[in-house]
PDB file of N, CA and C in Angstrom:
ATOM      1  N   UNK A   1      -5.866  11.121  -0.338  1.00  0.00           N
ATOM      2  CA  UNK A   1      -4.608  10.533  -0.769  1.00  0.00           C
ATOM      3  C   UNK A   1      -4.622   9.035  -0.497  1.00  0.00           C
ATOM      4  N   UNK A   2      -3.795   8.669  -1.158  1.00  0.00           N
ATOM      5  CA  UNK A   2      -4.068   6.488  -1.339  1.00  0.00           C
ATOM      6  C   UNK A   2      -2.724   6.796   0.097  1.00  0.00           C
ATOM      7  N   UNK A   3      -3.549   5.907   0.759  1.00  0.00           N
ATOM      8  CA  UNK A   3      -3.210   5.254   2.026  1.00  0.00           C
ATOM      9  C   UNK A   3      -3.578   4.372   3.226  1.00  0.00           C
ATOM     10  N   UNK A   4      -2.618   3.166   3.504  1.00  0.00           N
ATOM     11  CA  UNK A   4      -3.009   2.127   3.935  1.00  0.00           C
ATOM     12  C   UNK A   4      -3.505   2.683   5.086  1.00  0.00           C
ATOM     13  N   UNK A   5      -4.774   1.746   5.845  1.00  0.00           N
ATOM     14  CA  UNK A   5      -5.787   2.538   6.606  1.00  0.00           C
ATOM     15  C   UNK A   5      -4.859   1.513   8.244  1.00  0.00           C
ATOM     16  N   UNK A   6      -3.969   0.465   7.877  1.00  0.00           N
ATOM     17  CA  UNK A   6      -3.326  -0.039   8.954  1.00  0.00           C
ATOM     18  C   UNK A   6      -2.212   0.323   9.513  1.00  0.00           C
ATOM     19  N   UNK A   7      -0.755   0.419   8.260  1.00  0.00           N
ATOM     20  CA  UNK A   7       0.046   0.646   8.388  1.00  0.00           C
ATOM     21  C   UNK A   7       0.346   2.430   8.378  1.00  0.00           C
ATOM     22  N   UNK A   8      -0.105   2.922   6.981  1.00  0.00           N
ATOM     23  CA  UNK A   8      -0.123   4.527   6.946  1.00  0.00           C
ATOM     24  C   UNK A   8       0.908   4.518   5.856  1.00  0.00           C
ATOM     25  N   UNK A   9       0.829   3.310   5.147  1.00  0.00           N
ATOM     26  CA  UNK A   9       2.185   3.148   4.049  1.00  0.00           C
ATOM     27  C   UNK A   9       1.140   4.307   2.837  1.00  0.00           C
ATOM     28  N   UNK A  10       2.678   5.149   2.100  1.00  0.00           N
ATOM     29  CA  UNK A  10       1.874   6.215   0.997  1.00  0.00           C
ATOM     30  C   UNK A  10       2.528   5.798  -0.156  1.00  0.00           C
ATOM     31  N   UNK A  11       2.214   6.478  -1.422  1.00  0.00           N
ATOM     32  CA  UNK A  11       3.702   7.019  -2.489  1.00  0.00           C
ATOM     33  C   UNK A  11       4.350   7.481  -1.882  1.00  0.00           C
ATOM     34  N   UNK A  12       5.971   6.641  -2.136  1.00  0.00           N
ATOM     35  CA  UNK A  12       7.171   7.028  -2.414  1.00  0.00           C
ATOM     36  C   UNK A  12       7.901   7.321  -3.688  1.00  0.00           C
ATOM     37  N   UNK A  13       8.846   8.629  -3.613  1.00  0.00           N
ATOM     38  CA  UNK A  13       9.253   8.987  -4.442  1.00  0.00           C
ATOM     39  C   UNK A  13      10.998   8.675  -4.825  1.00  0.00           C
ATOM     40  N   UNK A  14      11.260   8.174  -5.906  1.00  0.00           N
ATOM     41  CA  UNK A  14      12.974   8.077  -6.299  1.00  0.00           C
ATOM     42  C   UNK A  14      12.685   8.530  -7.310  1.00  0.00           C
ATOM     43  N   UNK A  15      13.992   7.729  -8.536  1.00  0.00           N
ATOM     44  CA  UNK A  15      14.984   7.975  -9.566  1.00  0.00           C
ATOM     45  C   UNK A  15      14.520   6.815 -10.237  1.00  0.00           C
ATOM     46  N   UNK A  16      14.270   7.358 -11.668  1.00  0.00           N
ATOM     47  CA  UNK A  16      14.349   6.395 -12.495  1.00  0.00           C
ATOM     48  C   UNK A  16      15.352   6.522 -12.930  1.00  0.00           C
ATOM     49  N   UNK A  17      15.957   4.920 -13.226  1.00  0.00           N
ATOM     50  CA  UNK A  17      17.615   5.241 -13.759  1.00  0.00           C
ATOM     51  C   UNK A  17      17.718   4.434 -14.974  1.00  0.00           C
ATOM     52  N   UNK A  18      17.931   5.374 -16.227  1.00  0.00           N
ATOM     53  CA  UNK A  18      18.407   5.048 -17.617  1.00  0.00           C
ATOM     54  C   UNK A  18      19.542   4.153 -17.871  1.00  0.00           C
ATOM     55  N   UNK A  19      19.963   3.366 -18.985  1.00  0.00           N
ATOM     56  CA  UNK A  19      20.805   2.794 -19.573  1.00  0.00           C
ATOM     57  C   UNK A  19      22.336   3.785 -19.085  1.00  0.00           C
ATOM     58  N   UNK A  20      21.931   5.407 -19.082  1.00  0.00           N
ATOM     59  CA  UNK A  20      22.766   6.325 -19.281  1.00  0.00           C
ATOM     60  C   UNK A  20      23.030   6.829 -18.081  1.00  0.00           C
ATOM     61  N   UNK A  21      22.240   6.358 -17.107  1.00  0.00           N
ATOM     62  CA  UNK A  21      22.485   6.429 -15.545  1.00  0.00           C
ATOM     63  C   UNK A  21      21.387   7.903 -15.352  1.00  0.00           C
ATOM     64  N   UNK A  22      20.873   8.661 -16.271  1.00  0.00           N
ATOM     65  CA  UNK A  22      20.610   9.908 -16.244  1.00  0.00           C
ATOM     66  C   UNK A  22      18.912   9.336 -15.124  1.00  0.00           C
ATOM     67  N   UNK A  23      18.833  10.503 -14.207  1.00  0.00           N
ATOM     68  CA  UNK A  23      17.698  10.097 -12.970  1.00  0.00           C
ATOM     69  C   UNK A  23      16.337  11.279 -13.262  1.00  0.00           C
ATOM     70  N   UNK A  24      15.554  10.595 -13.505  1.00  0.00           N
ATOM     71  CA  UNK A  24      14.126  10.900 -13.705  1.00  0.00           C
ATOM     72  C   UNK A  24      13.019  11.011 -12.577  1.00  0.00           C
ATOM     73  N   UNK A  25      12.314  11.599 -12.163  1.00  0.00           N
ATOM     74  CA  UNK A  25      11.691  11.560 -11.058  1.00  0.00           C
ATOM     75  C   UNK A  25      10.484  10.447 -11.459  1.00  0.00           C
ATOM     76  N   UNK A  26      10.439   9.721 -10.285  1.00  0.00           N
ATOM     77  CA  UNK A  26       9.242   8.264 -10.481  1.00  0.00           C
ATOM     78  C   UNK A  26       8.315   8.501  -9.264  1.00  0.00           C
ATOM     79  N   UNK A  27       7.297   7.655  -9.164  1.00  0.00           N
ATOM     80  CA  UNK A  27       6.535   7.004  -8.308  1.00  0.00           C
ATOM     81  C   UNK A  27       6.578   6.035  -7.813  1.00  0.00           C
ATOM     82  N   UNK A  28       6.528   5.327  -6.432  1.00  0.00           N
ATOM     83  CA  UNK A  28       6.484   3.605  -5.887  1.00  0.00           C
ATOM     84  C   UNK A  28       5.152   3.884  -5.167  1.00  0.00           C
ATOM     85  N   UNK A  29       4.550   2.949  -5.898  1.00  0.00           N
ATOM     86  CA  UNK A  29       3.044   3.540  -5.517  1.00  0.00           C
ATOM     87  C   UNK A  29       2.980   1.929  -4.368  1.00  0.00           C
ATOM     88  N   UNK A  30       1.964   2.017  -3.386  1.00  0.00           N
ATOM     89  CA  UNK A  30       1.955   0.427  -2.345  1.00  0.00           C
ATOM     90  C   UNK A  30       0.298  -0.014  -3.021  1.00  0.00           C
ATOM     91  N   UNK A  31       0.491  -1.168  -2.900  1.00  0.00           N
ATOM     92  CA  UNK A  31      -0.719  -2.122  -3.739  1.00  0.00           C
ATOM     93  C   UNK A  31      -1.648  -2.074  -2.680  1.00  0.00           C
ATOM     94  N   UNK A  32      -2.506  -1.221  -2.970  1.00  0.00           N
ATOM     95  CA  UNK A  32      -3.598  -0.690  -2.167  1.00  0.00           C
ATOM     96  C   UNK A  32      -5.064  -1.417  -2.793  1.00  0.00           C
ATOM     97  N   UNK A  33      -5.950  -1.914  -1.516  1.00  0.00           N
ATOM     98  CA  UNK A  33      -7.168  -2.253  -2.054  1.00  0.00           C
ATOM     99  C   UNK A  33      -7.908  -2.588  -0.761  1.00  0.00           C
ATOM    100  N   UNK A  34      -9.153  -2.354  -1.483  1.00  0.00           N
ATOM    101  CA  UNK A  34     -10.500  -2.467  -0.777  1.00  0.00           C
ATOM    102  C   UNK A  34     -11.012  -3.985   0.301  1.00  0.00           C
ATOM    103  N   UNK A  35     -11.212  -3.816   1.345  1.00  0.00           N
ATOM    104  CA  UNK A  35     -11.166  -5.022   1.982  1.00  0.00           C
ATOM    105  C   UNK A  35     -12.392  -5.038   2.875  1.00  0.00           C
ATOM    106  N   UNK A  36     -13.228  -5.685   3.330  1.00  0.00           N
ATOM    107  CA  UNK A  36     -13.809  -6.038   4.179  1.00  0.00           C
ATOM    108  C   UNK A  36     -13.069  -6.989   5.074  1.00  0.00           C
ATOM    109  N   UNK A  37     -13.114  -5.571   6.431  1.00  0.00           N
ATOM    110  CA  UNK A  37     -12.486  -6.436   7.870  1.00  0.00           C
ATOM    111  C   UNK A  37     -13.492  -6.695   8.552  1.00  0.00           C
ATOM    112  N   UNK A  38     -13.304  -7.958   9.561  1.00  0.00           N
ATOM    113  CA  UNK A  38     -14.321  -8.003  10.852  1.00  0.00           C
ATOM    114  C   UNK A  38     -13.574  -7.142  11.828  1.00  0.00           C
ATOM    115  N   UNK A  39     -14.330  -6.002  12.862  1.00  0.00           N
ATOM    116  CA  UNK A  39     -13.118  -5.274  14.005  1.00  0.00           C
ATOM    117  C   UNK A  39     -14.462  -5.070  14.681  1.00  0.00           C
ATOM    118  N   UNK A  40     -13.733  -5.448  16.158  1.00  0.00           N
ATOM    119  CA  UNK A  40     -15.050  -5.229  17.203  1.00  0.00           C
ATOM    120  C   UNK A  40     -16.471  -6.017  16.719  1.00  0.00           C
ATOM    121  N   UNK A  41     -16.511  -7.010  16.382  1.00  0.00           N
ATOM    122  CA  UNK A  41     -17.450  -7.887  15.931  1.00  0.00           C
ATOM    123  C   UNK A  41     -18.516  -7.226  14.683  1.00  0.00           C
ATOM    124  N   UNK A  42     -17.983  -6.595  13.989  1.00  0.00           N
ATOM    125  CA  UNK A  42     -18.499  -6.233  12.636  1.00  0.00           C
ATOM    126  C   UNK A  42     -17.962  -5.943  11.925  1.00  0.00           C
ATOM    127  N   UNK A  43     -18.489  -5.929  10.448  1.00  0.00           N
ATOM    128  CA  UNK A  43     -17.694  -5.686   9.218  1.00  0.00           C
ATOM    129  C   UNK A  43     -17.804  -4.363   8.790  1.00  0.00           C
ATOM    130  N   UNK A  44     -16.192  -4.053   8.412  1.00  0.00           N
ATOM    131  CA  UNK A  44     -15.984  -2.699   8.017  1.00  0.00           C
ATOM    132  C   UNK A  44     -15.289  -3.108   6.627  1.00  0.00           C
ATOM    133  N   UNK A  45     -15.647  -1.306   6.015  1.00  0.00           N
ATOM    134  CA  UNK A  45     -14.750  -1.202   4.610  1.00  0.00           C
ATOM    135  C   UNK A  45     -13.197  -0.579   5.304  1.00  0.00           C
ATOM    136  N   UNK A  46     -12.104  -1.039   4.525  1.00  0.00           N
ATOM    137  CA  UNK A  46     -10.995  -0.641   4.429  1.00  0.00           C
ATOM    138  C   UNK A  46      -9.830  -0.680   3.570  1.00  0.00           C
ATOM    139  N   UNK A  47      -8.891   0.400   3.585  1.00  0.00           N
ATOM    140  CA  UNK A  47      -8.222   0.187   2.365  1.00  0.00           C
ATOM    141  C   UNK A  47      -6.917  -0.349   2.855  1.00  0.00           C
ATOM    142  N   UNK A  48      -6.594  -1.770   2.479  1.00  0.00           N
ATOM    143  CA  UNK A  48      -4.913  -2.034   3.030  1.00  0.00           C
ATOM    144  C   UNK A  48      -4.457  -1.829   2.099  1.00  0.00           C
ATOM    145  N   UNK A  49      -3.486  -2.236   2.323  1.00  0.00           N
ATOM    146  CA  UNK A  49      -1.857  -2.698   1.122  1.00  0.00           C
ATOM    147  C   UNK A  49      -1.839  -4.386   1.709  1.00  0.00           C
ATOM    148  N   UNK A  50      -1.354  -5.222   0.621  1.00  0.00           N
ATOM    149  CA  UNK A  50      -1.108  -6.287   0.358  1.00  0.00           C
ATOM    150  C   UNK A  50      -0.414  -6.954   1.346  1.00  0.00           C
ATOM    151  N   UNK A  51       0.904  -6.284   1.784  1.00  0.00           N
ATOM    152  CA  UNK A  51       1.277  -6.836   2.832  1.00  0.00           C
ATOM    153  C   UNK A  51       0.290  -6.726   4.308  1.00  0.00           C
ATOM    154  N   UNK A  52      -0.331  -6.029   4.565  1.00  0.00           N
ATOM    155  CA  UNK A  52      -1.433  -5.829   5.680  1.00  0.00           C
ATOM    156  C   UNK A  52      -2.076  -6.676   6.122  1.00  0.00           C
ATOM    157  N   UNK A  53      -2.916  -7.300   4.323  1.00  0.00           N
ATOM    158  CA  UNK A  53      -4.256  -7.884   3.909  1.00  0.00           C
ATOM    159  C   UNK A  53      -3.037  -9.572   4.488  1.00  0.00           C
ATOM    160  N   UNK A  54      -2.138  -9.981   4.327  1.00  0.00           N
ATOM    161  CA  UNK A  54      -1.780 -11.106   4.260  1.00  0.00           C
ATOM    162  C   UNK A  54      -0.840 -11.324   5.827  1.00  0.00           C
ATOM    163  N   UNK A  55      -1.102 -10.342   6.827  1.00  0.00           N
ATOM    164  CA  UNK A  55      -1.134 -10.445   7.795  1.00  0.00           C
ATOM    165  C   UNK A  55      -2.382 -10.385   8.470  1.00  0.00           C
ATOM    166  N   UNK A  56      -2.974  -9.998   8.404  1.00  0.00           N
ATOM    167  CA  UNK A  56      -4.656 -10.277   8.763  1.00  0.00           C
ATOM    168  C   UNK A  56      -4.881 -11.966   8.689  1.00  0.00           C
ATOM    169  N   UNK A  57      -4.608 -12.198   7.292  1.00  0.00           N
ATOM    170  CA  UNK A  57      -5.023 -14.163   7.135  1.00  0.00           C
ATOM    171  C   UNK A  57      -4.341 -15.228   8.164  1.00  0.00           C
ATOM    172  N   UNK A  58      -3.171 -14.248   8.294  1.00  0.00           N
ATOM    173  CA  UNK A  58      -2.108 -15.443   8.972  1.00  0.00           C
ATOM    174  C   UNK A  58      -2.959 -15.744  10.355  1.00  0.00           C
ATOM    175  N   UNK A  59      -2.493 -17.366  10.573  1.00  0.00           N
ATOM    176  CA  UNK A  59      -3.351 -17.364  11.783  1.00  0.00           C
ATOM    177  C   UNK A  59      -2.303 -16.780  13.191  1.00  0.00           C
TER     178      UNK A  59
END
């Protein structure tokens, strides 16, 4: 299953909501991607989410 390997963020599920208000079942999928981290003085594969990846940069 797609999930951030930092946080543990997944799909979430709501309502899509029509002109007509009528509610549809959706997906909120988190912007997941492939990263090379340094941890413990080597490089690993991992999958963040966006917000993760742009806490990692910050100094």
């Amino acid at each position: 299953m797609a999930r951030c390997d930092e946080c543990g963020k997944t799909t979430t599920f709501g309502h899509a909501r029509s002109f007509s208000m009528r509610a549809t079942r959706r997906t909120f999928r988190p912007n997941l991607q492939k990263v090379r981290v340094m941890e413990a003085g080597r490089q690993v594969h991992k999958t963040l989410c966006a917000k993760c990846i742009k806490r990692l940069a910050r100094p």
